[in-house]
C-alpha atoms as a PDB file:
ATOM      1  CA  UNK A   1      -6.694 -14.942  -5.548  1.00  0.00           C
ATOM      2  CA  UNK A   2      -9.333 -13.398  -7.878  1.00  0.00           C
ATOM      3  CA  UNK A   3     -11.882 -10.748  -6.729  1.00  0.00           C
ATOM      4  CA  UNK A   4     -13.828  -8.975  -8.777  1.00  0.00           C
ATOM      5  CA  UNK A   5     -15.261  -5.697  -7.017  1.00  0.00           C
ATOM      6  CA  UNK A   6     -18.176  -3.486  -8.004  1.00  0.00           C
ATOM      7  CA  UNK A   7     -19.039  -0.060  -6.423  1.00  0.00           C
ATOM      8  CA  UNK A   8     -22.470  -0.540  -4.910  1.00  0.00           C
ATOM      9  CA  UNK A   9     -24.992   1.870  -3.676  1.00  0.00           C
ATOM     10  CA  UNK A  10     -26.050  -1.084  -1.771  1.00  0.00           C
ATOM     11  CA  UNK A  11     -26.024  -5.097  -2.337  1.00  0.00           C
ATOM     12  CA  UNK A  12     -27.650  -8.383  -0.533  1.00  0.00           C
ATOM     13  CA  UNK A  13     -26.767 -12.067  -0.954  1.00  0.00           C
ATOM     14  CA  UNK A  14     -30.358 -14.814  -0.150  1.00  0.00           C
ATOM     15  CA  UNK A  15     -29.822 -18.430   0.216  1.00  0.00           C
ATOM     16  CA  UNK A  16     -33.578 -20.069  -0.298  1.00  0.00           C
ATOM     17  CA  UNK A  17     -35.071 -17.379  -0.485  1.00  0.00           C
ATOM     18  CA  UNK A  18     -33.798 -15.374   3.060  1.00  0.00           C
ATOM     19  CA  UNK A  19     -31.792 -12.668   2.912  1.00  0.00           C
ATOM     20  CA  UNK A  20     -28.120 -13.339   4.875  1.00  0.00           C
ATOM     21  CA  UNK A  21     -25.881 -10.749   4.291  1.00  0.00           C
ATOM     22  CA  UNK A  22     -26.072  -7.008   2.700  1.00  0.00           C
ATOM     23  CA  UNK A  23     -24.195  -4.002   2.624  1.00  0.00           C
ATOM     24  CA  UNK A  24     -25.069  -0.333   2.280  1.00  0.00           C
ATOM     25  CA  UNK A  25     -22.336   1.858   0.571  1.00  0.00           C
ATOM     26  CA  UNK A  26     -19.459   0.403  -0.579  1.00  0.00           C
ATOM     27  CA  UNK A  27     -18.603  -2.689  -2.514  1.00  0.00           C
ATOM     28  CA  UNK A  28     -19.539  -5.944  -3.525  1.00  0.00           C
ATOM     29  CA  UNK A  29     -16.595  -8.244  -3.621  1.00  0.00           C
ATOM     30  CA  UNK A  30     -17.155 -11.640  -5.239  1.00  0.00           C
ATOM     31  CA  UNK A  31     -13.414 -13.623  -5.009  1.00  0.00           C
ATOM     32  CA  UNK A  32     -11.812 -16.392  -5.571  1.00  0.00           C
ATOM     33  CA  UNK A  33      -9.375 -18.701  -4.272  1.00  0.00           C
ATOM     34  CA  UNK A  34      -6.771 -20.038  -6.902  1.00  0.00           C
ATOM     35  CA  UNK A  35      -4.919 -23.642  -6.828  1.00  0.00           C
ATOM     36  CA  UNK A  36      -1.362 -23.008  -5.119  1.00  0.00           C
ATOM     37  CA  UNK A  37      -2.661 -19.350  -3.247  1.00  0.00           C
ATOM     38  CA  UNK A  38      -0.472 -18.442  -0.409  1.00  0.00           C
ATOM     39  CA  UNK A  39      -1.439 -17.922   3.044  1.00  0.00           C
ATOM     40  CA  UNK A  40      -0.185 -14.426   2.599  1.00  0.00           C
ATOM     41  CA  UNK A  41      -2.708 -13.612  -0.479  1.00  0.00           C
ATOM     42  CA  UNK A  42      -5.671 -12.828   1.994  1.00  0.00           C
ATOM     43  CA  UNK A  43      -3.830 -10.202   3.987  1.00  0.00           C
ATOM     44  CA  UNK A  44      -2.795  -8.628   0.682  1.00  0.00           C
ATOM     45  CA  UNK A  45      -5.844  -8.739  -1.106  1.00  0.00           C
ATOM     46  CA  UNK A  46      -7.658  -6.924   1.547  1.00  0.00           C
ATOM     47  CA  UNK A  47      -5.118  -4.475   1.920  1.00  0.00           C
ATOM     48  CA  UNK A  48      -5.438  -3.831  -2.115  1.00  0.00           C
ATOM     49  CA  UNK A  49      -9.537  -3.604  -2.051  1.00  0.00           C
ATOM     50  CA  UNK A  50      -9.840  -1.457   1.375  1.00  0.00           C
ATOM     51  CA  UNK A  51      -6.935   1.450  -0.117  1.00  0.00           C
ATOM     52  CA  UNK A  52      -8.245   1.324  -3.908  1.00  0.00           C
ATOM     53  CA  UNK A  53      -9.427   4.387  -4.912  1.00  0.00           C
ATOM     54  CA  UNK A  54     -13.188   4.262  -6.706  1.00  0.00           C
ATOM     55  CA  UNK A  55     -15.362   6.681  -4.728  1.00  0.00           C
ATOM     56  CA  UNK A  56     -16.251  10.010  -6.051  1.00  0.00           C
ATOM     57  CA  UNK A  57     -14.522  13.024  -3.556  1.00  0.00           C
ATOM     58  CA  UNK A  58     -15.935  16.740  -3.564  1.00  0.00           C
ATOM     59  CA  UNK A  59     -14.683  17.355  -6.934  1.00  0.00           C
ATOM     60  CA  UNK A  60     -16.541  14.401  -8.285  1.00  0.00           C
ATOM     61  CA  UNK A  61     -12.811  12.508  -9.132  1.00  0.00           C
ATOM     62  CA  UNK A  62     -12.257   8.643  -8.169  1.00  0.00           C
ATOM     63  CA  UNK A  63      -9.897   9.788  -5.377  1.00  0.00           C
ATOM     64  CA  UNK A  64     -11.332   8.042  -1.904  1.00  0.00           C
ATOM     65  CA  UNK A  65     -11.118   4.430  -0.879  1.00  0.00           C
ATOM     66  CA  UNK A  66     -13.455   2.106   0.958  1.00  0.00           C
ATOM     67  CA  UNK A  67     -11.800   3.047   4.152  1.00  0.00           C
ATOM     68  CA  UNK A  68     -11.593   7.167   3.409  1.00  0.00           C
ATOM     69  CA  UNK A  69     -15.744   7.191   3.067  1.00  0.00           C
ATOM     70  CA  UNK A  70     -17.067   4.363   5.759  1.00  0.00           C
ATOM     71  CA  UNK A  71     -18.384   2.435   3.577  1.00  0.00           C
ATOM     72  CA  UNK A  72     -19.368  -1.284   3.924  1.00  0.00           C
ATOM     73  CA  UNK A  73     -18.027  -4.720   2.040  1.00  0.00           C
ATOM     74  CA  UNK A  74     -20.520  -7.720   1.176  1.00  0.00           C
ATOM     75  CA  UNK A  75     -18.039 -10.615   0.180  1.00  0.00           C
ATOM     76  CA  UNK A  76     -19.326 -13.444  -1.733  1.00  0.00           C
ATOM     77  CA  UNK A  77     -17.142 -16.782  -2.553  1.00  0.00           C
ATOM     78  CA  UNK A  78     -17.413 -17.450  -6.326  1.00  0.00           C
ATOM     79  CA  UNK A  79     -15.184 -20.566  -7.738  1.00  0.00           C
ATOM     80  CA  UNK A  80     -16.644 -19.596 -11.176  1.00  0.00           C
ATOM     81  CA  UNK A  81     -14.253 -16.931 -11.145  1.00  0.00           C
ATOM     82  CA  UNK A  82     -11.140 -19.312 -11.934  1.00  0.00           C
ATOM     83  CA  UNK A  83     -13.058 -19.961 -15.446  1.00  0.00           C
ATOM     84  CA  UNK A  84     -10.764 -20.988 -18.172  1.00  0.00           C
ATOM     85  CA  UNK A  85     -12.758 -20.736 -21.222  1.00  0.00           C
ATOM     86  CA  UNK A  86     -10.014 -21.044 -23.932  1.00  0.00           C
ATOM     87  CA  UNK A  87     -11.101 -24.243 -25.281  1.00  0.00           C
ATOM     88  CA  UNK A  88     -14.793 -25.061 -26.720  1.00  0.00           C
ATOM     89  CA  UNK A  89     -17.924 -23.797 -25.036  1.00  0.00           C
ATOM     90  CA  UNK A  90     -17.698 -25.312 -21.704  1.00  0.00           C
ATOM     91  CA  UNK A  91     -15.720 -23.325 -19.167  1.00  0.00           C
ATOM     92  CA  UNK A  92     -13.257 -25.365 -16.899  1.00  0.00           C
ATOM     93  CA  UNK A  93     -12.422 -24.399 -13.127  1.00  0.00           C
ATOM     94  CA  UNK A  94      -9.760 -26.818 -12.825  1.00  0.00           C
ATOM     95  CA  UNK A  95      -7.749 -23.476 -11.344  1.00  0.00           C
ATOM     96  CA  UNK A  96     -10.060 -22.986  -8.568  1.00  0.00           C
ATOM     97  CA  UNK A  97      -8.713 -24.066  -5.221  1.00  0.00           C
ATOM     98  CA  UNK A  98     -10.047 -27.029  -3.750  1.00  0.00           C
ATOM     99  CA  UNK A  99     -13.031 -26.245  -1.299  1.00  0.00           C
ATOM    100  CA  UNK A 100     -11.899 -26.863   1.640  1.00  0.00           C
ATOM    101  CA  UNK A 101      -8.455 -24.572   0.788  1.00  0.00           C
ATOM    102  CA  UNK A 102     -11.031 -22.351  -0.858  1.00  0.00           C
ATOM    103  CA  UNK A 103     -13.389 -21.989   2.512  1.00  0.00           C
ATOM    104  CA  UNK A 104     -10.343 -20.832   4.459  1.00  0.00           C
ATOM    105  CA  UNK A 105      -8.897 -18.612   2.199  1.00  0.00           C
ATOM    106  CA  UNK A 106     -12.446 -17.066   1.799  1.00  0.00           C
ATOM    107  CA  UNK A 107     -12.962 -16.544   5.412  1.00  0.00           C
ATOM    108  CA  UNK A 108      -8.940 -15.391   6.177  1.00  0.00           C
ATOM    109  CA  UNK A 109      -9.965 -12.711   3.221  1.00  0.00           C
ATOM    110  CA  UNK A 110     -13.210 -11.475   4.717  1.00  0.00           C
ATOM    111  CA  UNK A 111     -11.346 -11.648   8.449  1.00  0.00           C
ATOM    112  CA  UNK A 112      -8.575  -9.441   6.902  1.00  0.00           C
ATOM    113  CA  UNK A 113     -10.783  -6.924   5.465  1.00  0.00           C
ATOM    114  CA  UNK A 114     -12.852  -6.499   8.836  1.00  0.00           C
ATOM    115  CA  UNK A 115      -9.308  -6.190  10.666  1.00  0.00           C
ATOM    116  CA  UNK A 116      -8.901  -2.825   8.671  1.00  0.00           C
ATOM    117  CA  UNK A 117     -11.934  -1.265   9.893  1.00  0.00           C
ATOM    118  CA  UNK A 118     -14.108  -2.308   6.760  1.00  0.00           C
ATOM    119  CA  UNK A 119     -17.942  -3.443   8.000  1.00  0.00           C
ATOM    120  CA  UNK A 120     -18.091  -7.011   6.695  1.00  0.00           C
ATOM    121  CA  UNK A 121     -21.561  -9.383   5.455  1.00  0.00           C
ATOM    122  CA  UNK A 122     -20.489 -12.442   3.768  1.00  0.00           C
ATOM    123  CA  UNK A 123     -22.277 -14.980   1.331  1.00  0.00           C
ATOM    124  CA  UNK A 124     -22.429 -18.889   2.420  1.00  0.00           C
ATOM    125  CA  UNK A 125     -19.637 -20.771   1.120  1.00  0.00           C
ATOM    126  CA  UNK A 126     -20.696 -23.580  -1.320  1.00  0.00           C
ATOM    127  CA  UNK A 127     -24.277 -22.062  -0.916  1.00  0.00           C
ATOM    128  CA  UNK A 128     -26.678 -21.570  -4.210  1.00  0.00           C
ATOM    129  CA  UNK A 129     -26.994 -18.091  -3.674  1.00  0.00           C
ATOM    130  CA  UNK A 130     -29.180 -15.019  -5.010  1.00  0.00           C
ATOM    131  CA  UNK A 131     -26.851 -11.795  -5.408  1.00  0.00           C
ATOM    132  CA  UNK A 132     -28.520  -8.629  -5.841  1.00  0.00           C
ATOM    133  CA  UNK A 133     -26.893  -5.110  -6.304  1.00  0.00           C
ATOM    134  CA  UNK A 134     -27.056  -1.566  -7.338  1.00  0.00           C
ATOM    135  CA  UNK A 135     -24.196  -1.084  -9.219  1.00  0.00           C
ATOM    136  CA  UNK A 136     -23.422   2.810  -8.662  1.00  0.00           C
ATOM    137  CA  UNK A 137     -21.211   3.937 -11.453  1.00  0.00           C
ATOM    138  CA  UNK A 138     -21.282   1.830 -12.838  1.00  0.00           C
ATOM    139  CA  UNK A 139     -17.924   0.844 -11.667  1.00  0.00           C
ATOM    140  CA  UNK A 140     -16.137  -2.831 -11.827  1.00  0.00           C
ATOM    141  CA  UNK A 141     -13.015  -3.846 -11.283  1.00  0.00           C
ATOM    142  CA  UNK A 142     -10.753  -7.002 -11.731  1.00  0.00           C
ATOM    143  CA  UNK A 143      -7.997  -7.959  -9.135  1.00  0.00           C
ATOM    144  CA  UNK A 144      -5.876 -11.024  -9.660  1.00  0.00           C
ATOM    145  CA  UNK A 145      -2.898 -11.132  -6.892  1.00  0.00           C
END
């Protein structure tokens, strides 16, 4: 699995034009399912994200995790992650699982990540959607497990 996470101040995801899921606080986690992922890759990506330390504590240090200040997770599926771009101009997402392998490890990850006490808004699967976010840091961070 690849996520990508980015320290929001808040975040919202709109299919046609209405508004499905948003998050206050926290992060926005756009991720990935890889060709050959695990079953065990969900659990362990969520476990990563929710513990990772990249909120601000009194002295103003990245020393708190998403669990440690309350905050809130909006988690958007996004195949384009599994880009390989190393030949021409054209990126490739041959590497991206196939949907229906991606769907489930999507919704295991977002399950997982509510399981530990994380408030959870999700994009649609598939959908064409409109992301929008205050970045607050800005901070942005690449996982691969």
């Amino acid at each position: 699995m690849r996520a990508l996470i980015q320290r929001v101040s808040g975040a919202s995801v709109s299919v046609d034009g209405a508004e499905i899921g948003a998050c206050g606080q926290g992060v926005l986690i756009l991720i990935c399912a890889m060709e050959g992922d695990t079953d065990d890759l969900p659990a362990k990506m969520a476990a990563k994200i929710s513990k990772l330390r990249i909120f601000k504590d009194e002295a103003g240090k990245m020393n708190r995790s998403l669990v440690d200040i309350g905050g809130e997770a909006l988690v958007v599926s996004q195949f384009t992650l599994a880009a390989d771009t190393s030949r021409g101009n054209r990126p490739g997402f041959s590497q991206a699982a196939a949907p229906e392998e991606g769907e489930r490890l999507y919704e295991a990850f977002a399950g997982e990540l509510a399981a530990l006490r994380v408030p959870v808004a999700k994009g649609q699967f598939g959908a064409d959607m409109q992301v929008a976010l205050t970045n607050d840091g800005p901070v942005t961070i690449w996982i691969e497990l």
